[in-house]
Protein backbone atom coordinates (compact mmCIF):
# COMPACT_ATOMS: atom_id res chain seq x y z
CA UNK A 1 8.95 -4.07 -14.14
CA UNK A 2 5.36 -3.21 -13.07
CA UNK A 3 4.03 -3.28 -9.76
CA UNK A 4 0.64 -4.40 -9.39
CA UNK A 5 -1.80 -2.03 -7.49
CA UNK A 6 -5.20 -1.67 -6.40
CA UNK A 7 -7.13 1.15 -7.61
CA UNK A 8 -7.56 2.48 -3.99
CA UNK A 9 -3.91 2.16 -3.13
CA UNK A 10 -3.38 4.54 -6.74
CA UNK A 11 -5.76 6.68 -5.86
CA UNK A 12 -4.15 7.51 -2.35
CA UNK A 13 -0.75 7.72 -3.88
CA UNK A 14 -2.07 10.70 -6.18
CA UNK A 15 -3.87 11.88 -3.35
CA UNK A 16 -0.76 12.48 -1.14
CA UNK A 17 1.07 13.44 -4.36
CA UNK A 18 -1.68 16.49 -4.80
CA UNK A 19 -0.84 17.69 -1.16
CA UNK A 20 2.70 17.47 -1.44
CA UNK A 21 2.67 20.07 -4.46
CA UNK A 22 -0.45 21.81 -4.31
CA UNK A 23 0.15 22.80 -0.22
CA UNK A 24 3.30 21.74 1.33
CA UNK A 25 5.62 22.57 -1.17
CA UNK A 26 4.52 25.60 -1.62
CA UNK A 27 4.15 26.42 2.56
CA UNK A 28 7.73 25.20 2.89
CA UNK A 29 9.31 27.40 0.19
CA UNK A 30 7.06 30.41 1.70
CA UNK A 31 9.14 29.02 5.18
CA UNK A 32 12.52 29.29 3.60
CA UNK A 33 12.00 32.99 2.31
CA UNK A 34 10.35 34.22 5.73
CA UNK A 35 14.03 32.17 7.25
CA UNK A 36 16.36 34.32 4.96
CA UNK A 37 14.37 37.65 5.44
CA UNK A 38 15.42 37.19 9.48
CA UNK A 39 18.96 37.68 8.20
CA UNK A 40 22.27 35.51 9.12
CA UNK A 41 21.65 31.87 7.52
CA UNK A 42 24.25 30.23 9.49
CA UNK A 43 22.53 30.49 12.94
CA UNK A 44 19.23 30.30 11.28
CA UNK A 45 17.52 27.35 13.10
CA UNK A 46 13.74 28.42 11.05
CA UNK A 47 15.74 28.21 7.90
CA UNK A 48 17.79 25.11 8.44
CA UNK A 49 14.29 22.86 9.46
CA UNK A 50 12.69 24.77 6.48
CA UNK A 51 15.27 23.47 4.08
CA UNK A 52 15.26 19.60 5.91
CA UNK A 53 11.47 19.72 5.34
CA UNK A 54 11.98 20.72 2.00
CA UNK A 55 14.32 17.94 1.12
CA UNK A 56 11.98 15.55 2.79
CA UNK A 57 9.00 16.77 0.32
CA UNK A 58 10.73 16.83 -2.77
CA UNK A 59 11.94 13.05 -1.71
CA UNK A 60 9.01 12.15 -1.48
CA UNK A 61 7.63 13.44 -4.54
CA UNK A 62 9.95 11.46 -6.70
CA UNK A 63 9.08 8.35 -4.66
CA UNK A 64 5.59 8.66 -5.23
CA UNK A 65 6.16 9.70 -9.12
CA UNK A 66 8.43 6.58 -9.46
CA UNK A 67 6.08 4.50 -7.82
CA UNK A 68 3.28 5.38 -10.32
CA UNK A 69 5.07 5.39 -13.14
CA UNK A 70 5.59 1.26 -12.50
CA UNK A 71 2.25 0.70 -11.41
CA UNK A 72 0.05 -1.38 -12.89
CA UNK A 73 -3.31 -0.07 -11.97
CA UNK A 74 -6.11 -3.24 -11.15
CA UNK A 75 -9.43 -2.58 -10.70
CA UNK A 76 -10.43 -6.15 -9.14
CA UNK A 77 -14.04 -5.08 -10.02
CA UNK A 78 -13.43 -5.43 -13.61
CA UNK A 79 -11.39 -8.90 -13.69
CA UNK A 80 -12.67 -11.87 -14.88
CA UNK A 81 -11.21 -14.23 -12.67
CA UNK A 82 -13.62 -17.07 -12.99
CA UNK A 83 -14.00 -17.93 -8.95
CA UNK A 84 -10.46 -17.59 -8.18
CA UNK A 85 -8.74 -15.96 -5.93
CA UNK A 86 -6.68 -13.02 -7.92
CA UNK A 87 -4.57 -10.14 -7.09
CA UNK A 88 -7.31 -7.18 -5.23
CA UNK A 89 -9.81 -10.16 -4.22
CA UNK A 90 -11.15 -10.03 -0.70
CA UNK A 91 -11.18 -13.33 0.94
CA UNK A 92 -12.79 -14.87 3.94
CA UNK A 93 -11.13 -17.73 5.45
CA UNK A 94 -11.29 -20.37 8.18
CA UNK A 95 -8.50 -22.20 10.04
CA UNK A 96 -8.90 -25.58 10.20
CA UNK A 97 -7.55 -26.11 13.44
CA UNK A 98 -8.70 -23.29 15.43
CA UNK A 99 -12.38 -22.52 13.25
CA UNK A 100 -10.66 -18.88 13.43
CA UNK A 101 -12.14 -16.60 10.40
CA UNK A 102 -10.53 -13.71 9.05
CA UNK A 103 -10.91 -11.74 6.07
CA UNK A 104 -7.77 -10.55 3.81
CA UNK A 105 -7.70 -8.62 0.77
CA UNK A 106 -4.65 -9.45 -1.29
CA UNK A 107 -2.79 -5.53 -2.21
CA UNK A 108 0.67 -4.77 -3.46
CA UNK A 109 3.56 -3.97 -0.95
CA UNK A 110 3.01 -0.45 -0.69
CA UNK A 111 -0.61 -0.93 0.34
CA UNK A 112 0.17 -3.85 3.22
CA UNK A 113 -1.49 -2.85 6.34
CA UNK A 114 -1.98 -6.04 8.46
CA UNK A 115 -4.05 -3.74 10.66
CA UNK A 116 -6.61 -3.60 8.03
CA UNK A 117 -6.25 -6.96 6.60
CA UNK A 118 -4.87 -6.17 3.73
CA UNK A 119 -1.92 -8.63 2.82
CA UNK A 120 0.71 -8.25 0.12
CA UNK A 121 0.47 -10.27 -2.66
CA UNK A 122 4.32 -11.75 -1.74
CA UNK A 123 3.11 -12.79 1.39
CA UNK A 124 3.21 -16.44 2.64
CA UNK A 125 -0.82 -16.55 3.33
CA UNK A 126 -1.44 -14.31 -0.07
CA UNK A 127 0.58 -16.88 -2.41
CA UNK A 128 -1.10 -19.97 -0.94
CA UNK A 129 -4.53 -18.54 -1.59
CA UNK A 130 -3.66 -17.20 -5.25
CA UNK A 131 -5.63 -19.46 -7.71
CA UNK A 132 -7.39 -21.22 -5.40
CA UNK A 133 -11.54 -21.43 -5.29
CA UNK A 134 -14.45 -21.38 -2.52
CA UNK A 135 -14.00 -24.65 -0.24
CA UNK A 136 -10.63 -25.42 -1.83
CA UNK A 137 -7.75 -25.39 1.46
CA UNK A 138 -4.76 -23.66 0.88
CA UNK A 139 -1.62 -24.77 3.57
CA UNK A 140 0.60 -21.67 4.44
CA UNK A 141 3.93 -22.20 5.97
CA UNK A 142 4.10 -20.13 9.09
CA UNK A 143 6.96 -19.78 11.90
CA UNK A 144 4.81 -21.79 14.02
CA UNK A 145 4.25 -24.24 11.79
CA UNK A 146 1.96 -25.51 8.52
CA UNK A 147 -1.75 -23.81 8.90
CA UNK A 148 -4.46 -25.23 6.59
CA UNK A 149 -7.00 -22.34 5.68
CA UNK A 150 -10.14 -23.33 4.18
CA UNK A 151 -11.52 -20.21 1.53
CA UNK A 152 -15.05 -19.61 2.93
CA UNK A 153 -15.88 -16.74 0.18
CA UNK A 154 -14.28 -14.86 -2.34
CA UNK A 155 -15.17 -11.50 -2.96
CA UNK A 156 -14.26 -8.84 -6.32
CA UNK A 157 -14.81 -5.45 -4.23
């Protein structure tokens, strides 16, 4: 199954996949031989956290390899999505009740970061926007309660 991604949230995966073998795979093995030069490996404390760290970057190598290799890479700039609001759109928004505006731009899971208003496209707010146009309302069932957003702009950035 692919997972949809923007080209930003790629491009930071294969960043962090660079580091991981280009620098700290190869500082961590360097670790591990300086360890076992210093002798007894039992009662090695350098070469024990060496190894741990080692695990923890080869982990995460395959995670990020994995994760690529189901991505489905969208470049929102290119899509032809007519005025509606697609997977990688950026979308201003106003709630109805409070005249609150916020901006969101719809990622895939692994790029989520509420922080930076970027919501996953599973999301309650992201799935009642999908499809929709400018002025159309979309309601989004919340914990506290039903929340009518009205789509102010839509934006392919």
């Amino acid at each position: 199954m692919k997972v949809p991604i923007t080209v930003r949230g790629a491009k930071k995966l294969q960043d962090e996949l660079f580091q991981l073998k280009s620098v700290q795979r190869p500082a961590v093995i360097e670790a591990i031989a300086t360890a076992r030069a210093h002798g007894d490996l039992k009662e090695n404390a350098e070469y024990h956290a060496a190894r741990e760290q080692q695990g923890f970057i080869e982990g995460r190598i395959k995670e990020i390899e994995a994760k690529l290799s189901h991505a489905s890479i969208i470049d929102v700039t290119t899509v032809n999505a007519n005025g509606k609001v697609v997977f990688g759109a950026t979308v201003d928004v106003a709630d109805e009740e409070t005249g609150d505006e916020m901006t969101y731009q719809i990622v895939g899971e692994d790029e989520a970061d509420i922080k930076n208003n970027m919501i996953s496209i599973g999301s309650p707010i992201a799935r009642a926007l999908i499809g929709k146009e400018e002025g159309d309302v979309a309601e989004v069932k919340t914990p506290g309660g039903l929340r009518s957003l009205e789509i102010v702009e839509i934006r392919y950035i």
